[in-house]
C-alpha atoms as a PDB file:
ATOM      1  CA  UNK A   1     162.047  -0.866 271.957  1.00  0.00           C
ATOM      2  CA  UNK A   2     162.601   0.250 268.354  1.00  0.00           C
ATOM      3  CA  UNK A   3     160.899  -2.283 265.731  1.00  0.00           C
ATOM      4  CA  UNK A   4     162.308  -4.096 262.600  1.00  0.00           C
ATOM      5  CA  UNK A   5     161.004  -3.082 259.128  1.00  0.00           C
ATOM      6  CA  UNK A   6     159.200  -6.570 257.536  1.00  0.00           C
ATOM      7  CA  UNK A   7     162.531  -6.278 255.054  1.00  0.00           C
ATOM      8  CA  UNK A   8     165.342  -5.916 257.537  1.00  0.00           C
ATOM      9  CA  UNK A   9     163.755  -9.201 259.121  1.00  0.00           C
ATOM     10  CA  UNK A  10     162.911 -10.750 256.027  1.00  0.00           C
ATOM     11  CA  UNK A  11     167.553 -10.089 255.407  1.00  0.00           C
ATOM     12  CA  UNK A  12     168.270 -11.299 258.794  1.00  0.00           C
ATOM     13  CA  UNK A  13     167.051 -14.434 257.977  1.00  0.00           C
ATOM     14  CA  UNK A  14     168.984 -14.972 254.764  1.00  0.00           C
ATOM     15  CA  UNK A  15     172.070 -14.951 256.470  1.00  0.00           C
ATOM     16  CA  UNK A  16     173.426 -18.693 258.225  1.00  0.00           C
ATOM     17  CA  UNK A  17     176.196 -19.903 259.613  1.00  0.00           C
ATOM     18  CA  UNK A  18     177.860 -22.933 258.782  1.00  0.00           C
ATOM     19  CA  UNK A  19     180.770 -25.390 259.445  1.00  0.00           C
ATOM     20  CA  UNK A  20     182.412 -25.588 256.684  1.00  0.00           C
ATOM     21  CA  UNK A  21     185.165 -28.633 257.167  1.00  0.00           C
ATOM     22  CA  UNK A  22     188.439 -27.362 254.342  1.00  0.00           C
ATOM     23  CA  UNK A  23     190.420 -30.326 252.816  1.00  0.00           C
ATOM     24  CA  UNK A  24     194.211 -29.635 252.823  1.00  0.00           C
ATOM     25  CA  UNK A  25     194.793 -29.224 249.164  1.00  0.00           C
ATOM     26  CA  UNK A  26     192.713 -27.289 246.555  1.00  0.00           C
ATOM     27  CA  UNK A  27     191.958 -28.880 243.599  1.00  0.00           C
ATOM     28  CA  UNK A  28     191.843 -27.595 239.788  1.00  0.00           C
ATOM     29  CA  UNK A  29     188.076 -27.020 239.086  1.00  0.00           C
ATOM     30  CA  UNK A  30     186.688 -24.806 236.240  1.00  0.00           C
ATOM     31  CA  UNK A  31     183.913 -22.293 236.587  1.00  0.00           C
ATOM     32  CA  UNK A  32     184.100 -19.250 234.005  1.00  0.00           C
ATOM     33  CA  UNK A  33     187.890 -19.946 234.037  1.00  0.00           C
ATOM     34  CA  UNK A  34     190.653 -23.085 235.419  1.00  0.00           C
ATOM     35  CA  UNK A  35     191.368 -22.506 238.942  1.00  0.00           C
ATOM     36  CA  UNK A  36     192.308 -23.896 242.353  1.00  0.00           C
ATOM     37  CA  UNK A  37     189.305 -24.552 244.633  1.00  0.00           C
ATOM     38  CA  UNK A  38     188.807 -25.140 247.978  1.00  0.00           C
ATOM     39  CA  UNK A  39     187.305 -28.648 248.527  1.00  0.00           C
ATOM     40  CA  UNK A  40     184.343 -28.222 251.225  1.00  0.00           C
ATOM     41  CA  UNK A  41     182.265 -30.878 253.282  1.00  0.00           C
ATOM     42  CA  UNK A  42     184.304 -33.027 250.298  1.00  0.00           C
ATOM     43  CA  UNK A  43     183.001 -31.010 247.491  1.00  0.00           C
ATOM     44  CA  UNK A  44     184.615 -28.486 244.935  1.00  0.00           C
ATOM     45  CA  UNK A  45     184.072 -24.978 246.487  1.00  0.00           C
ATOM     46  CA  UNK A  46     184.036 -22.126 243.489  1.00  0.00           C
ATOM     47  CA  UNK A  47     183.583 -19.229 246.093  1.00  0.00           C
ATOM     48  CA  UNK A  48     185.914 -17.361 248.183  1.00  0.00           C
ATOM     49  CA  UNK A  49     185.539 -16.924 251.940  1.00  0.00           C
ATOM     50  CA  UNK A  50     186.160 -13.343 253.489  1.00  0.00           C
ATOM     51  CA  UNK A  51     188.619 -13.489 255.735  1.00  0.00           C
ATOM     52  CA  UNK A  52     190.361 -16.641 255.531  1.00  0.00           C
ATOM     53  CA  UNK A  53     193.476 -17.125 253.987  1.00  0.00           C
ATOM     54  CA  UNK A  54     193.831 -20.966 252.756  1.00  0.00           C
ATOM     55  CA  UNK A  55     197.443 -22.274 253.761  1.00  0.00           C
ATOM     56  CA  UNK A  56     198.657 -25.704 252.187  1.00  0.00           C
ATOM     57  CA  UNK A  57     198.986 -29.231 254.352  1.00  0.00           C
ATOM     58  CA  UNK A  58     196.062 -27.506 256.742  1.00  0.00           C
ATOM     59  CA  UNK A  59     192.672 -29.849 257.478  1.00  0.00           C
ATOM     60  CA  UNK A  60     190.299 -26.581 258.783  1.00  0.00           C
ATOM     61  CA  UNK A  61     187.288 -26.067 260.067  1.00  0.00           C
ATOM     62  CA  UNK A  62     185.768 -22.738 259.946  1.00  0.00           C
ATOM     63  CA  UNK A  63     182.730 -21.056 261.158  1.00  0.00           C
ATOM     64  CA  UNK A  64     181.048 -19.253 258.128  1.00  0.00           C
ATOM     65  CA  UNK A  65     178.006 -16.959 257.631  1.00  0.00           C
ATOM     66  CA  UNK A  66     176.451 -17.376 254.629  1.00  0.00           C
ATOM     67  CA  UNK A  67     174.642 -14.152 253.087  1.00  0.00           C
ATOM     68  CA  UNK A  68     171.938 -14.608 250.378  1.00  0.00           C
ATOM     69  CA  UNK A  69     173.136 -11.546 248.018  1.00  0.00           C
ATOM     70  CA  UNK A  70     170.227 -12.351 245.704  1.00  0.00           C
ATOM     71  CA  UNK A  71     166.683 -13.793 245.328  1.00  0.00           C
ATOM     72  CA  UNK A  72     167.407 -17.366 243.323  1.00  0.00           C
ATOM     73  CA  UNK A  73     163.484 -16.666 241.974  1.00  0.00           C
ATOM     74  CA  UNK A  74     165.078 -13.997 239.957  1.00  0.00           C
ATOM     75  CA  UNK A  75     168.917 -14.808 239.186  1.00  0.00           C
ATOM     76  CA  UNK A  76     168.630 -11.918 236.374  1.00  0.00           C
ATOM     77  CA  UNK A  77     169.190  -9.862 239.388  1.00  0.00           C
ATOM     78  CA  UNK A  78     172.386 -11.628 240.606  1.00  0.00           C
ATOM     79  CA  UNK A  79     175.549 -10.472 239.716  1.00  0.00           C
ATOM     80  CA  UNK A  80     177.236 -11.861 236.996  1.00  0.00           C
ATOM     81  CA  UNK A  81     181.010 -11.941 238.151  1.00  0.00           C
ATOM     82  CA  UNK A  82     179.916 -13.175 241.983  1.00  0.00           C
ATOM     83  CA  UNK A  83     177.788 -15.811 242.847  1.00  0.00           C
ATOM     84  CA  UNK A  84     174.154 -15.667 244.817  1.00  0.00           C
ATOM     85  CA  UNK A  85     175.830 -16.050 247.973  1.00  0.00           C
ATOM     86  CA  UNK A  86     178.796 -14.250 249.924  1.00  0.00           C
ATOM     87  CA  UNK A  87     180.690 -16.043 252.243  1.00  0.00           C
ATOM     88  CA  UNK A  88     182.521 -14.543 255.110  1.00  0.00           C
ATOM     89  CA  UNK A  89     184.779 -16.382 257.749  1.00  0.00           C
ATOM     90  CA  UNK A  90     183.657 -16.047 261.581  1.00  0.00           C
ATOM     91  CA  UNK A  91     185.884 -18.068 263.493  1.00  0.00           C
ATOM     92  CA  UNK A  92     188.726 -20.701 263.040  1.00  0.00           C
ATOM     93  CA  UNK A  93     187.259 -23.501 264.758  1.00  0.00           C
ATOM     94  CA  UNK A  94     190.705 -25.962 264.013  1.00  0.00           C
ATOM     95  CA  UNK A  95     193.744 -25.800 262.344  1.00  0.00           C
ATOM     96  CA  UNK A  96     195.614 -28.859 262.090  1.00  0.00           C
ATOM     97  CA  UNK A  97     198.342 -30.146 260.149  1.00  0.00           C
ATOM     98  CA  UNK A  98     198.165 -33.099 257.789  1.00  0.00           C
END
């Protein structure tokens, strides 16, 4: 049985997967520049998702893992142009039209 360093456990657990529930229009929203974002769970969404390619008129709902790319204690250690999180799509749960 080969073991897991304290670190690649201490990763595996930064990672989560959520149901994110897409709106069928974006919205204008402004973050370092104007741009069209995904509205999430009803909120403004400034990230992009890996994978999924965001089609007008569509209500979605996507399976998502969530990776931590950062430790929030020290956000000098985030990356400026990304945010602390990466976002990468899983599975299509439902695509319907509106």
């Amino acid at each position: 049985m080969q073991e897991k360093s304290i670190s690649e456990s201490k990763e595996a657990t930064k990672n989560n997967i959520e149901i994110f529930k897409i709106a069928p229009q974006t919205q204008k929203c402004t973050g370092v520049v104007e741009m069209d974002c995904l509205v999430v769970n009803g909120e403004l969404f400034y990230d992009s998702i890996d994978g999924f390619e965001f089609e007008n008129g569509y209500n979605y709902e996507l399976e998502v893992e969530k990776k931590q790319l950062c430790d929030s204690k020290n956000p000098s250690e985030c990356p400026q142009d990304k945010g602390m999180y990466q976002y990468t799509l899983k599975k299509v749960l439902k695509k319907e039209k509106n």
